[in-house]
N, C-alpha and C. Protein backbone atom coordinates (compact mmCIF):
# COMPACT_ATOMS: atom_id res chain seq x y z
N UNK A 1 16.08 -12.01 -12.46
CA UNK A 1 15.90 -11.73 -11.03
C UNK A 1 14.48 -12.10 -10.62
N UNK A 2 14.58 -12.66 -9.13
CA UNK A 2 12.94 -12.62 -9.08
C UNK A 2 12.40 -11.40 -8.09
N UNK A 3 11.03 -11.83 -7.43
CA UNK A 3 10.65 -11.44 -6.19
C UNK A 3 11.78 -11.89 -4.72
N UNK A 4 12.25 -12.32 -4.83
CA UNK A 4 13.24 -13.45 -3.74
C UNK A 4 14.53 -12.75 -3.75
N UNK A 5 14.72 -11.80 -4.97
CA UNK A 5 16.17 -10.70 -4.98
C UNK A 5 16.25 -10.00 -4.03
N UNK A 6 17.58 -9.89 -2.96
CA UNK A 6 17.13 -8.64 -1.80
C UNK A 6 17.28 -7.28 -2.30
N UNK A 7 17.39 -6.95 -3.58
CA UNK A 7 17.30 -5.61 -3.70
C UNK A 7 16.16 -5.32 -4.32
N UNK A 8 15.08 -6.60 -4.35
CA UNK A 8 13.90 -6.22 -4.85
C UNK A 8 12.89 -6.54 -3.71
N UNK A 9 13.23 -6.05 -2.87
CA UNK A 9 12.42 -6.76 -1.46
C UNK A 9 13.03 -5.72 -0.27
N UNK A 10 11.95 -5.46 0.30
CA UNK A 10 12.06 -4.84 2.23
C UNK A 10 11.32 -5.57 2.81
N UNK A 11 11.57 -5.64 4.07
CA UNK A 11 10.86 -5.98 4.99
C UNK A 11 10.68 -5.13 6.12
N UNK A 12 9.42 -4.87 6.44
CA UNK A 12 9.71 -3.66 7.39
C UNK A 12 8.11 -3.92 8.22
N UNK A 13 8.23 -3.10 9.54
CA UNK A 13 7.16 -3.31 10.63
C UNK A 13 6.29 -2.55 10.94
N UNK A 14 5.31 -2.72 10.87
CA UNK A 14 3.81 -1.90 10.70
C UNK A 14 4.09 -1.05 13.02
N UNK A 15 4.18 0.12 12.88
CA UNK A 15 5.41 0.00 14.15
C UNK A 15 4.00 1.44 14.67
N UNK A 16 3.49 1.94 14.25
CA UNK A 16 2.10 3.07 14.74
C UNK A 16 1.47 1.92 15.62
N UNK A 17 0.36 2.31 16.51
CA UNK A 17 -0.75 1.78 17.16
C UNK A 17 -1.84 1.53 16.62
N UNK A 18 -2.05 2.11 15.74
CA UNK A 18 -3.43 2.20 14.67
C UNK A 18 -3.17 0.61 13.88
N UNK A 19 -1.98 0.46 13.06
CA UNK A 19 -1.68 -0.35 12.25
C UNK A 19 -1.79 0.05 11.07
N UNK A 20 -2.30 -1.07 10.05
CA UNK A 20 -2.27 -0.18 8.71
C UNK A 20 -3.71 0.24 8.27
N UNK A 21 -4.19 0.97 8.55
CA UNK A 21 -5.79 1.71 8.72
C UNK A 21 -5.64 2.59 6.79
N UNK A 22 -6.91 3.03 6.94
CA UNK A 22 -7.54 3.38 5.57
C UNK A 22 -6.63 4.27 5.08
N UNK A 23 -6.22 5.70 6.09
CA UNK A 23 -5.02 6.65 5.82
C UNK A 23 -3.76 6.09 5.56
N UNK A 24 -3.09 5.32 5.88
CA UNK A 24 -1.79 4.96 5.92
C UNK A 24 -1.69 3.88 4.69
N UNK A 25 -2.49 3.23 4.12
CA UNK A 25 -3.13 2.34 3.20
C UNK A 25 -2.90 3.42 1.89
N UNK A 26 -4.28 4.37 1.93
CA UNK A 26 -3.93 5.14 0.64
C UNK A 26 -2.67 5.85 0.45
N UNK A 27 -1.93 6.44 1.93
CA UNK A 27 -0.09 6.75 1.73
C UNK A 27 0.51 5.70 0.89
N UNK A 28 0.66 4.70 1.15
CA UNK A 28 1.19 3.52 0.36
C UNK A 28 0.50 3.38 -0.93
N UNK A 29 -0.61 3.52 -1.26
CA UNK A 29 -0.88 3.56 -3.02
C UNK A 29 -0.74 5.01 -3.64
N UNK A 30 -0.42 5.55 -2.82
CA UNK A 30 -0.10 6.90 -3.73
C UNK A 30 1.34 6.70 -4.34
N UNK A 31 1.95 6.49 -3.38
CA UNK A 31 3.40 5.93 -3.92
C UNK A 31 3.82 4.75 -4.83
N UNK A 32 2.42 3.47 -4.77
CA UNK A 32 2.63 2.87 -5.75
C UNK A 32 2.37 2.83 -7.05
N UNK A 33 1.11 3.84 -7.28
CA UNK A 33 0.66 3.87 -8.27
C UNK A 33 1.70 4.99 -9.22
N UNK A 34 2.87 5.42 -8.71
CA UNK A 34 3.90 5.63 -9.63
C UNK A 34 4.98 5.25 -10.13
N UNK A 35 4.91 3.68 -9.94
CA UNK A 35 6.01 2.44 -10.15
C UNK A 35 5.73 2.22 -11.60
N UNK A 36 6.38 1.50 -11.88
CA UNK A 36 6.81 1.57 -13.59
C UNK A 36 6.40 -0.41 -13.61
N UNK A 37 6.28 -1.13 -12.48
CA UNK A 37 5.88 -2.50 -12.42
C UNK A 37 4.87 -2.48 -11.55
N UNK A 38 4.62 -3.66 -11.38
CA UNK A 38 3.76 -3.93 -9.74
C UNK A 38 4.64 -4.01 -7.98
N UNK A 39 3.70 -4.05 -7.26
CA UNK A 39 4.62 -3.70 -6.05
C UNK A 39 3.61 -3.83 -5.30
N UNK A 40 3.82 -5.11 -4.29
CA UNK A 40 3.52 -5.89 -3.55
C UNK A 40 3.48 -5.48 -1.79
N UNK A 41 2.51 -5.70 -1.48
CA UNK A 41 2.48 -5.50 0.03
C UNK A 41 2.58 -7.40 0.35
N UNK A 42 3.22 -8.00 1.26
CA UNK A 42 2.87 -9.24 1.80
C UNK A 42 2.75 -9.51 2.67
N UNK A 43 2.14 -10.28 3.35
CA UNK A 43 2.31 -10.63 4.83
C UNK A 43 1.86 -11.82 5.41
N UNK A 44 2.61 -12.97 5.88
CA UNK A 44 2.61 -14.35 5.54
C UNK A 44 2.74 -14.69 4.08
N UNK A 45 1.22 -15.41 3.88
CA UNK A 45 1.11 -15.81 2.53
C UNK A 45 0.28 -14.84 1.87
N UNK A 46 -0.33 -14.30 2.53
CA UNK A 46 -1.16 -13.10 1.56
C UNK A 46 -0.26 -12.24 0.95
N UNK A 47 -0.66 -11.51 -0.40
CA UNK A 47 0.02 -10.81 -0.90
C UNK A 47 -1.26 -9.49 -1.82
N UNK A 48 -0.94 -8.26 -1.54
CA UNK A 48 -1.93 -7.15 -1.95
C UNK A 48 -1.69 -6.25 -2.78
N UNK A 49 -1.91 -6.18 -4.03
CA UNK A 49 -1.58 -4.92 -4.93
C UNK A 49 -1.56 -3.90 -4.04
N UNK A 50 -0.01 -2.79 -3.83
CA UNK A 50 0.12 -1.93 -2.69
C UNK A 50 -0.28 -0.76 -3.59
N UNK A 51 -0.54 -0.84 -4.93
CA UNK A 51 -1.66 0.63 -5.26
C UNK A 51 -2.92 0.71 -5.15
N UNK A 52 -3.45 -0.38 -4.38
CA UNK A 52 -5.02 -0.88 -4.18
C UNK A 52 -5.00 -0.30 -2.43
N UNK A 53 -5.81 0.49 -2.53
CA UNK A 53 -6.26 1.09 -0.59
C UNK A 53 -6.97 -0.21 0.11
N UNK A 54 -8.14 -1.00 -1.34
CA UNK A 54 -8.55 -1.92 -0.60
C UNK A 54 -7.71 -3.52 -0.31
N UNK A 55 -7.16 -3.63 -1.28
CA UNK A 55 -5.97 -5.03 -1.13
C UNK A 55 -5.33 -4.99 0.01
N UNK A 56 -4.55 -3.56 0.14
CA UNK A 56 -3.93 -3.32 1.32
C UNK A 56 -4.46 -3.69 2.45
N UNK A 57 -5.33 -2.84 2.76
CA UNK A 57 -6.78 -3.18 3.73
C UNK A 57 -7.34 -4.94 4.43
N UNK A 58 -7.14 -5.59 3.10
CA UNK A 58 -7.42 -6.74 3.59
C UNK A 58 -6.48 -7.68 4.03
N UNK A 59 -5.62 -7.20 3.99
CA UNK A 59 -3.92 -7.30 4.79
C UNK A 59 -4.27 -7.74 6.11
N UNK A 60 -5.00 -6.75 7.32
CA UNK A 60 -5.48 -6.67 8.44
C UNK A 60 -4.31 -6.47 9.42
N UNK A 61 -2.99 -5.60 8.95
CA UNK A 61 -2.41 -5.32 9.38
C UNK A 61 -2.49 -4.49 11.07
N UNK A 62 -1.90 -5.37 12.50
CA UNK A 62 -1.64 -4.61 13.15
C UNK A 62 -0.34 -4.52 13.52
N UNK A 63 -0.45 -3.14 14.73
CA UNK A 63 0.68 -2.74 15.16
C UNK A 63 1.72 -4.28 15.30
N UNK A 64 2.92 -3.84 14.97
CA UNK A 64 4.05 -4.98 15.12
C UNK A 64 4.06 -6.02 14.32
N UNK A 65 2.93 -6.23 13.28
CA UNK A 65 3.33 -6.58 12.30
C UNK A 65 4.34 -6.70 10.95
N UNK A 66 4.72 -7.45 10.53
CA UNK A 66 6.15 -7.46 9.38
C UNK A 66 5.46 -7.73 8.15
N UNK A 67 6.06 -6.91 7.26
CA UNK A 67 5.37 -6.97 5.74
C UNK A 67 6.69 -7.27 5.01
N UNK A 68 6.52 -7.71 3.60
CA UNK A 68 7.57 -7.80 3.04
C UNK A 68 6.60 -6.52 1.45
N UNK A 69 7.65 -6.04 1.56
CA UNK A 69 7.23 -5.01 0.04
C UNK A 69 8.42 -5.16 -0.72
N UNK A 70 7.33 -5.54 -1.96
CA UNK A 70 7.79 -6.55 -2.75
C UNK A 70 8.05 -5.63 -4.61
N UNK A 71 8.74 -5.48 -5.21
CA UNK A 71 8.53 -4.76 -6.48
C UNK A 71 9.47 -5.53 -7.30
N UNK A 72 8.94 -5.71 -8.77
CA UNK A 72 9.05 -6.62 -9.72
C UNK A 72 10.16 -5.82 -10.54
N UNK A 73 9.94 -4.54 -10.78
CA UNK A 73 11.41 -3.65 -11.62
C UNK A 73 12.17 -3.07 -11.07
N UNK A 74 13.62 -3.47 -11.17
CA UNK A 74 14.13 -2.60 -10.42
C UNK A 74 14.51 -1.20 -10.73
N UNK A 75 13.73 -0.57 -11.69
CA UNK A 75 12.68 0.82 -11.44
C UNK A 75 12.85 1.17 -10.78
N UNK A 76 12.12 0.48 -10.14
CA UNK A 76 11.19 1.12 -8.64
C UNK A 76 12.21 0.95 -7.42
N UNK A 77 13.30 1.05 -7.60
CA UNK A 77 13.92 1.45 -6.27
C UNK A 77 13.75 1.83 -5.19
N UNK A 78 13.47 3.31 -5.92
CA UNK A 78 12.63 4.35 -5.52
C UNK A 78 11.71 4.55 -4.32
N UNK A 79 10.52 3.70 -5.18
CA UNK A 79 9.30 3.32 -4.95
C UNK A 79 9.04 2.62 -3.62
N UNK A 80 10.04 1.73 -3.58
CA UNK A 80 10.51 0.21 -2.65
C UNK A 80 11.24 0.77 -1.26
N UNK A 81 11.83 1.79 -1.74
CA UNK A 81 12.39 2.33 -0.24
C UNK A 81 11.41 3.46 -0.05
N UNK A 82 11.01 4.09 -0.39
CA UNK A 82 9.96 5.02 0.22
C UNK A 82 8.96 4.25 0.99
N UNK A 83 7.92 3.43 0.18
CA UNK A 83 7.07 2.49 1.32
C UNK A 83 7.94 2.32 2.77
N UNK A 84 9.27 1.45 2.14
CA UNK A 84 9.64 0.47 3.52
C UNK A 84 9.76 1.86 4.93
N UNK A 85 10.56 3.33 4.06
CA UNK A 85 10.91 4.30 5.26
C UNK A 85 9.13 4.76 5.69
N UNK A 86 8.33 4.99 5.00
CA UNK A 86 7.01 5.46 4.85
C UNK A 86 6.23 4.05 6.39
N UNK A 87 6.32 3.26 6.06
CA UNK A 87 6.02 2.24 7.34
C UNK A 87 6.89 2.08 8.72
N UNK A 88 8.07 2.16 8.13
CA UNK A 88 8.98 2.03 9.02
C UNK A 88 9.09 3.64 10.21
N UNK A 89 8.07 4.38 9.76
CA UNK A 89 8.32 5.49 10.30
C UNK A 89 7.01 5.62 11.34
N UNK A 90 6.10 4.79 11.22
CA UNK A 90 4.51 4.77 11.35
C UNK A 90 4.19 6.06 10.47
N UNK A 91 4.12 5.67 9.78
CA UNK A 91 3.17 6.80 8.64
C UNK A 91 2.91 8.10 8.66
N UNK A 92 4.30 8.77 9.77
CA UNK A 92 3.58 9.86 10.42
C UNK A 92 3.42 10.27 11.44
N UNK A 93 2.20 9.38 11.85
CA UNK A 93 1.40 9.65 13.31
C UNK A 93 2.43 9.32 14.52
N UNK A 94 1.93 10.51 15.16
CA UNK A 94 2.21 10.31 16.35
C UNK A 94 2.66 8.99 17.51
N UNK A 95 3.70 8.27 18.01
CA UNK A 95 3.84 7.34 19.01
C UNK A 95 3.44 7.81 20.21
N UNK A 96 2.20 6.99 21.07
CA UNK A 96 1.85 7.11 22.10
C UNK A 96 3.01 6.41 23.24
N UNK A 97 4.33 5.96 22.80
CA UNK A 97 4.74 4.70 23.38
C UNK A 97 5.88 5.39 24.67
């Protein structure tokens, strides 16, 4: 299987106003750093270790942006749908919209 498997892949939309800021960054490596592989934040061609606050970070994710989260075992199921609902939710915070 690769990265390119859809059950090893989400795609989901950075959907808060903030975007993906320092808080919502370390939400996402808390969750990755308990994957059993690696697990990918992407966006275009960049791609960011998603247990790294700073990889993430240099993402420069804003609002309405599309990421693809990306995980190498399928392990991490788990792992892979928590991020995608974890973004897909804005992280939380409040919608001003």
């Amino acid at each position: 299987m690769t990265a390119e498997d859809p059950k090893k892949y989400r795609i989901a939309t950075i959907v808060n106003e903030l975007g993906l800021h320092a808080r919502s960054a370390a939400l996402i490596a808390d969750i990755a750093q308990n994957s059993i592989g690696n697990v990918w934040i992407q966006k275009d061609d960049q791609k960011a270790d998603a247990s790294s606050i700073l990889d993430i970070l240099t993402l420069a994710c804003t609002q309405a942006t599309r990421v693809k989260i990306i995980i190498e075992d399928n392990r991490d199921l788990p792992i892979l749908n928590a991020i995608a609902e974890l973004v897909d939710s804005g992280f939380g915070e409040k919608q001003t919209n």
